[in-house]
Protein backbone atom coordinates (compact mmCIF):
# COMPACT_ATOMS: atom_id res chain seq x y z
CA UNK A 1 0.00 0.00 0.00
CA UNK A 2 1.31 3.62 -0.83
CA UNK A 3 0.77 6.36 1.21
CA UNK A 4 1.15 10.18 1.33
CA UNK A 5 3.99 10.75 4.10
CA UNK A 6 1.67 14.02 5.55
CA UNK A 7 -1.26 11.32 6.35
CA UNK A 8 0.65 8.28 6.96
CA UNK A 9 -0.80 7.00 10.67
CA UNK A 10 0.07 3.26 11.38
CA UNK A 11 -2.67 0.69 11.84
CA UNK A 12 -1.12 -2.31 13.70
CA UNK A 13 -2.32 -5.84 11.68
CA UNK A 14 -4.09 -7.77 13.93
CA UNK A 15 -1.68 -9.91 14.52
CA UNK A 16 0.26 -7.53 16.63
CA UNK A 17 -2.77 -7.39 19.29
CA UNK A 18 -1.54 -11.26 19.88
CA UNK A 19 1.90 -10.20 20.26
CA UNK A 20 4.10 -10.45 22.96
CA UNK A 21 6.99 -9.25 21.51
CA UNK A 22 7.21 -7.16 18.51
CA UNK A 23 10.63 -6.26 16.94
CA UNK A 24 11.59 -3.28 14.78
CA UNK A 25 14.59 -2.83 12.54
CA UNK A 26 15.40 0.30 12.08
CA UNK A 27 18.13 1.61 9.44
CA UNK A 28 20.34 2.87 11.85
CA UNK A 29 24.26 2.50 10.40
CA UNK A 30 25.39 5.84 10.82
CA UNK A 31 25.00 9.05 13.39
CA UNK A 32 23.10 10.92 10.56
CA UNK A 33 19.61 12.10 10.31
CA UNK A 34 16.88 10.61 7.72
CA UNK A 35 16.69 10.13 4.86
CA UNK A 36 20.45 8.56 5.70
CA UNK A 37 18.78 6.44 8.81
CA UNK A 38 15.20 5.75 9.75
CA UNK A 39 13.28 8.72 11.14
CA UNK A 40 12.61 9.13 15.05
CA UNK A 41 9.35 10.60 13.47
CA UNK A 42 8.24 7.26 11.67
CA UNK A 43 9.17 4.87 14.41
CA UNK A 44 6.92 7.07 16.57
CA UNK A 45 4.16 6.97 14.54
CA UNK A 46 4.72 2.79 14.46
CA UNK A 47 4.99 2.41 18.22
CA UNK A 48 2.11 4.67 18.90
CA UNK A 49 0.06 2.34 16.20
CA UNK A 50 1.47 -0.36 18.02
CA UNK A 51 0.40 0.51 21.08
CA UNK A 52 -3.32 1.20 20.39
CA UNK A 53 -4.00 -2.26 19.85
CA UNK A 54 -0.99 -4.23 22.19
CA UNK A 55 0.93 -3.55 25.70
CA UNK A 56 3.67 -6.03 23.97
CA UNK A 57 7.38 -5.81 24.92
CA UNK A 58 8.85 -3.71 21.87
CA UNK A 59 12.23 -3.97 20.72
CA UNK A 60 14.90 -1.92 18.86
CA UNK A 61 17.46 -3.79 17.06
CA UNK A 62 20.39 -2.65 14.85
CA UNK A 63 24.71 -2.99 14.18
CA UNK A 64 26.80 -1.44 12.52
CA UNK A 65 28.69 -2.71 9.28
CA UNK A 66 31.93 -2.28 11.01
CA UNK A 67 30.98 -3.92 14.70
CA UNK A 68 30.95 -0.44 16.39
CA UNK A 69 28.16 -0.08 19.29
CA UNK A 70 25.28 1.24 18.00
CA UNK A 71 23.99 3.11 22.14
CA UNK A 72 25.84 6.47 20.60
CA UNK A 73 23.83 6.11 17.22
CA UNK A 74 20.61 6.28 18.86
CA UNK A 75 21.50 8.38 21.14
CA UNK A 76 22.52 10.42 18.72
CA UNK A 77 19.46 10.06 16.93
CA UNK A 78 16.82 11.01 19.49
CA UNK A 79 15.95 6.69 20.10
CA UNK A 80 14.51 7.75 23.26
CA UNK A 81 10.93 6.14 23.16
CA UNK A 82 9.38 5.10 26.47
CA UNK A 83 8.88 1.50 27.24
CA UNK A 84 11.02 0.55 24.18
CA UNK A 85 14.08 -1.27 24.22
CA UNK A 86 16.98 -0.85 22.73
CA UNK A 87 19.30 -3.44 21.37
CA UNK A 88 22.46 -3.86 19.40
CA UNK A 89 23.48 -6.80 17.43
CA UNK A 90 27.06 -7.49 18.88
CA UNK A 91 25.84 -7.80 21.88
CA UNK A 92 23.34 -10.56 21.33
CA UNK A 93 23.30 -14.27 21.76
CA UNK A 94 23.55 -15.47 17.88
CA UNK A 95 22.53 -18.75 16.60
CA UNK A 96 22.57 -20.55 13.34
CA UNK A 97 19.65 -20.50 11.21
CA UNK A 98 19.17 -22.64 8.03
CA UNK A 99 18.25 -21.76 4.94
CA UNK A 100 15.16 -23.02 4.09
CA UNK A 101 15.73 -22.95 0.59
CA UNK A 102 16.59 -27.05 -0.96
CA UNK A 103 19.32 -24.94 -3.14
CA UNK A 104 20.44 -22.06 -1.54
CA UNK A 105 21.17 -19.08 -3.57
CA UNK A 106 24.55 -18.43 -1.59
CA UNK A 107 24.50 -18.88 1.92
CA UNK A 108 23.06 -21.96 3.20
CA UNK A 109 23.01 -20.33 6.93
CA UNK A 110 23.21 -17.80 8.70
CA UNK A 111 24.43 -16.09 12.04
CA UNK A 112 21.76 -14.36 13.56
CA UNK A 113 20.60 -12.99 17.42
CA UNK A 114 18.46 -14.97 19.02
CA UNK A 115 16.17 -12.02 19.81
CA UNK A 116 14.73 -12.10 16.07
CA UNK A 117 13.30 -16.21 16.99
CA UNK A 118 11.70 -15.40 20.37
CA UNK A 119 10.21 -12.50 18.49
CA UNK A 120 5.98 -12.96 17.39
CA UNK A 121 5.98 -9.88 14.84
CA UNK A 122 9.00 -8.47 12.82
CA UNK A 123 8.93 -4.94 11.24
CA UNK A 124 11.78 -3.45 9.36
CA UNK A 125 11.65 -0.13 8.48
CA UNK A 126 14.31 1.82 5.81
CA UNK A 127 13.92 4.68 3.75
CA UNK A 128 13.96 4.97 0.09
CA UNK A 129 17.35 4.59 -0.74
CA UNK A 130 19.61 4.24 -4.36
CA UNK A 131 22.90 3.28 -3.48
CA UNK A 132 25.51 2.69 -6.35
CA UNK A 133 22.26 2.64 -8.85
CA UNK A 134 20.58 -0.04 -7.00
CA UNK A 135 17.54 0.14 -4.71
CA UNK A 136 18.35 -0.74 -0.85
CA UNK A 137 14.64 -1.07 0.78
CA UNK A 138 12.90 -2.99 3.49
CA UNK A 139 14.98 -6.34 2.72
CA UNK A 140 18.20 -4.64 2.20
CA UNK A 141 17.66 -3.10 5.38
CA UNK A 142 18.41 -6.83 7.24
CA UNK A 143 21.63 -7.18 6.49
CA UNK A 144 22.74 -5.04 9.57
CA UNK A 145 21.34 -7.67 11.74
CA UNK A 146 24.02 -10.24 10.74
CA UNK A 147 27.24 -9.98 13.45
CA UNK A 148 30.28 -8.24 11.47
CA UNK A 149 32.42 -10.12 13.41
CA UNK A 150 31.01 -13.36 11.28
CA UNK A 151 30.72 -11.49 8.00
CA UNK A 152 32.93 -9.03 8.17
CA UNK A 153 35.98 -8.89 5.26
CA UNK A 154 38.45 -5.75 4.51
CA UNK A 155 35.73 -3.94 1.81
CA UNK A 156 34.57 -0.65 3.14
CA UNK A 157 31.12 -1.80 3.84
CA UNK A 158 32.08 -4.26 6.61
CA UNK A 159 31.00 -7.09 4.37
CA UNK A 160 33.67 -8.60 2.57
CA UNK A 161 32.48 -12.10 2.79
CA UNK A 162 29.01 -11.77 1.84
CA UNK A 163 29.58 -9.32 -1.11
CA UNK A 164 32.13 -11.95 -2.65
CA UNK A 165 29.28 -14.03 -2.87
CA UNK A 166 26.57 -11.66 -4.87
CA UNK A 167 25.19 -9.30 -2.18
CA UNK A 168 21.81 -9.59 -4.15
CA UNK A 169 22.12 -13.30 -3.92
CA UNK A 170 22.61 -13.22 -0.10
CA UNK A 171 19.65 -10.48 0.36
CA UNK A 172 17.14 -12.94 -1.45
CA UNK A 173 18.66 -15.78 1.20
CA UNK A 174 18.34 -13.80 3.97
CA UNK A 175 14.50 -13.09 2.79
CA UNK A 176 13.82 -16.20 3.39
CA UNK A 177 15.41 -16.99 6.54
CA UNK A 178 14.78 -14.02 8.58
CA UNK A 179 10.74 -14.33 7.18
CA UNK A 180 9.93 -10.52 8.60
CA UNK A 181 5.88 -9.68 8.67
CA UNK A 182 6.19 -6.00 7.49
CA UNK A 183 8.69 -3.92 5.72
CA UNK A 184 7.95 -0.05 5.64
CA UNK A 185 9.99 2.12 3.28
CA UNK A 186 9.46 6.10 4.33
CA UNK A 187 9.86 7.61 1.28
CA UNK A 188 9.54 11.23 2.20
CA UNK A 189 12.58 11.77 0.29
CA UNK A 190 14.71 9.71 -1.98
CA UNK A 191 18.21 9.35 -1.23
CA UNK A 192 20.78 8.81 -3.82
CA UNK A 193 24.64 7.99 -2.81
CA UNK A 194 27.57 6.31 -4.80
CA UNK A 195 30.40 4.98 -3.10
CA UNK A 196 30.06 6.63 0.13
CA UNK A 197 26.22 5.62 2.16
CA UNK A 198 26.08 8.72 4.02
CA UNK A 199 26.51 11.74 1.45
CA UNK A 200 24.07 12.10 -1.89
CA UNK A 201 21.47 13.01 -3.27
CA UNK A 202 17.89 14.06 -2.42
CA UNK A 203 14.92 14.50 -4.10
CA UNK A 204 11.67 14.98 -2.62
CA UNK A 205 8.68 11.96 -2.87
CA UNK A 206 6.21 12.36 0.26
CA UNK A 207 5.44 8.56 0.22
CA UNK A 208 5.43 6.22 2.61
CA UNK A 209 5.06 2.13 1.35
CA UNK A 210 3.94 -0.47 3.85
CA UNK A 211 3.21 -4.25 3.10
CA UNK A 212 5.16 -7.83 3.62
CA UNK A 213 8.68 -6.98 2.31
CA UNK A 214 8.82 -8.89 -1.11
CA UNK A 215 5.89 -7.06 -2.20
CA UNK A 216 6.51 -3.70 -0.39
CA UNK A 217 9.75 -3.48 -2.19
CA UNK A 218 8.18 -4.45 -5.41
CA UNK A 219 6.25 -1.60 -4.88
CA UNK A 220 8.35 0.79 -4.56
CA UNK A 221 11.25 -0.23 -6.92
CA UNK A 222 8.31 -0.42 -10.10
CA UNK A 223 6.92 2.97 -8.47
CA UNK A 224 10.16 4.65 -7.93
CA UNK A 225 11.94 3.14 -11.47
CA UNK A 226 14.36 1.47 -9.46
CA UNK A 227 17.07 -1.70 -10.10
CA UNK A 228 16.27 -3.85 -7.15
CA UNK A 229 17.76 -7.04 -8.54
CA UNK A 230 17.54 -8.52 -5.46
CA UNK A 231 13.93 -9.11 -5.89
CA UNK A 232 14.07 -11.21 -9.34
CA UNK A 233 15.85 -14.14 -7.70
CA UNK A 234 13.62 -14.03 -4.77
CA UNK A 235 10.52 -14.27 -7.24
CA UNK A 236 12.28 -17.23 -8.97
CA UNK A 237 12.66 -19.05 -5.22
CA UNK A 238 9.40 -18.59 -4.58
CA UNK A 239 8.35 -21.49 -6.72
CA UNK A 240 9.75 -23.76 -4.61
CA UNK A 241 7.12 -23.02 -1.91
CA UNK A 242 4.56 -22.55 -4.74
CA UNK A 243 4.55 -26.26 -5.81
């Protein structure tokens, strides 16, 4: 669904009134305001949706690419929101998940906190972002959940390992192992960058896109005109659990 930023309110699915914990993933690399990282604004307006309908636990979780504590970021940020906790990925208990795909597209597991499994409702939330002519949206926005420490390589994005394999090839893995229930792209603004994720370009697009994260980011890549390649090989996968 596609809405105009100045009216967005969110309306919490029902199943987050059976929740008892409900997780949000914020894009949250970097000490710099939106459209760079998710908005204090928009993660209000989800946690006071949220709470209209559920007194669940809700939780904040984020890394960095380079396995810096994240506290200053949202600090620095304004994360202050009552009865919401905090959380940053190197400091979590991770396990290994599988794949669920027979033939995986390049990693058959993956390292990830144990927070995101005792979790009943998962909501990432990115803005509309171009980076190095590709769109980085709601999926994109879970690689920062994965430990650097695991990942990690000498590129300047922190992930080496993963990005030797086909970053769009991992994405569409971790899709379908981390199965998130919403993905929320503000798209108040576009940002555009090139080789460096915190300076561009923006253009204005007072949108906001909210649905399950395939077809969110469908969405907004055919709306926007974007190259989201990431999202062909997860339509191909998904004839596996078609047949």
């Amino acid at each position: 669904m596609i809405f105009d930023a100045s009216e967005f309110v969110f309306k919490a699915p029902s199943a987050v009134s059976r929740a008892r914990r409900v997780l949000i993933k914020p894009s949250t690399s970097y000490p710099l305001s939106y459209p760079v990282t998710t908005s204090r604004d928009i993660l209000s307006v989800i946690i006071e949706g949220i709470r209209q309908v559920s007194d669940a636990d809700i939780l904040l979780l984020e890394g960095t690419p380079g396995g810096g504590p994240i506290y200053p970021i949202y600090k620095a940020l304004g994360y202050d929101f009552p009865r919401v906790l905090t959380l940053d990925v190197k400091d979590c208990i991770w396990v290994e998940v599988d794949n669920p795909l027979s033939k995986p597209l390049a990693v058959p597991t993956f390292w990830v906190p144990n927070v995101i499994l005792s979790s009943d409702y998962l909501i990432s939330v990115a803005p509309l972002k171009v980076f190095n002519g590709r769109g980085s949206l709601s999926i994109m926005n879970l690689l920062t959940l994965l430990p650097s420490s695991k990942y990690g390589g000498e590129a300047p994005t922190g992930w080496g390992a993963l990005y030797s394999l086909g970053i769009d090839r991992v994405i569409a893995d971790l899709y379908f192992t981390l199965p998130f229930d919403l993905g929320i792209i503000e798209a108040r603004q576009k940002f555009i960058s090139q080789d460096d994720p915190t300076r561009g370009e923006v253009e204005e697009y007072s949108k906001v896109f909210i649905g399950e994260p395939y077809k969110v980011d469908r969405e907004a890549s055919e709306t926007a005109g974007l190259r989201t390649e990431y999202l062909n090989l997860i339509k191909a996968a998904k004839v596996e659990f078609e047949t």
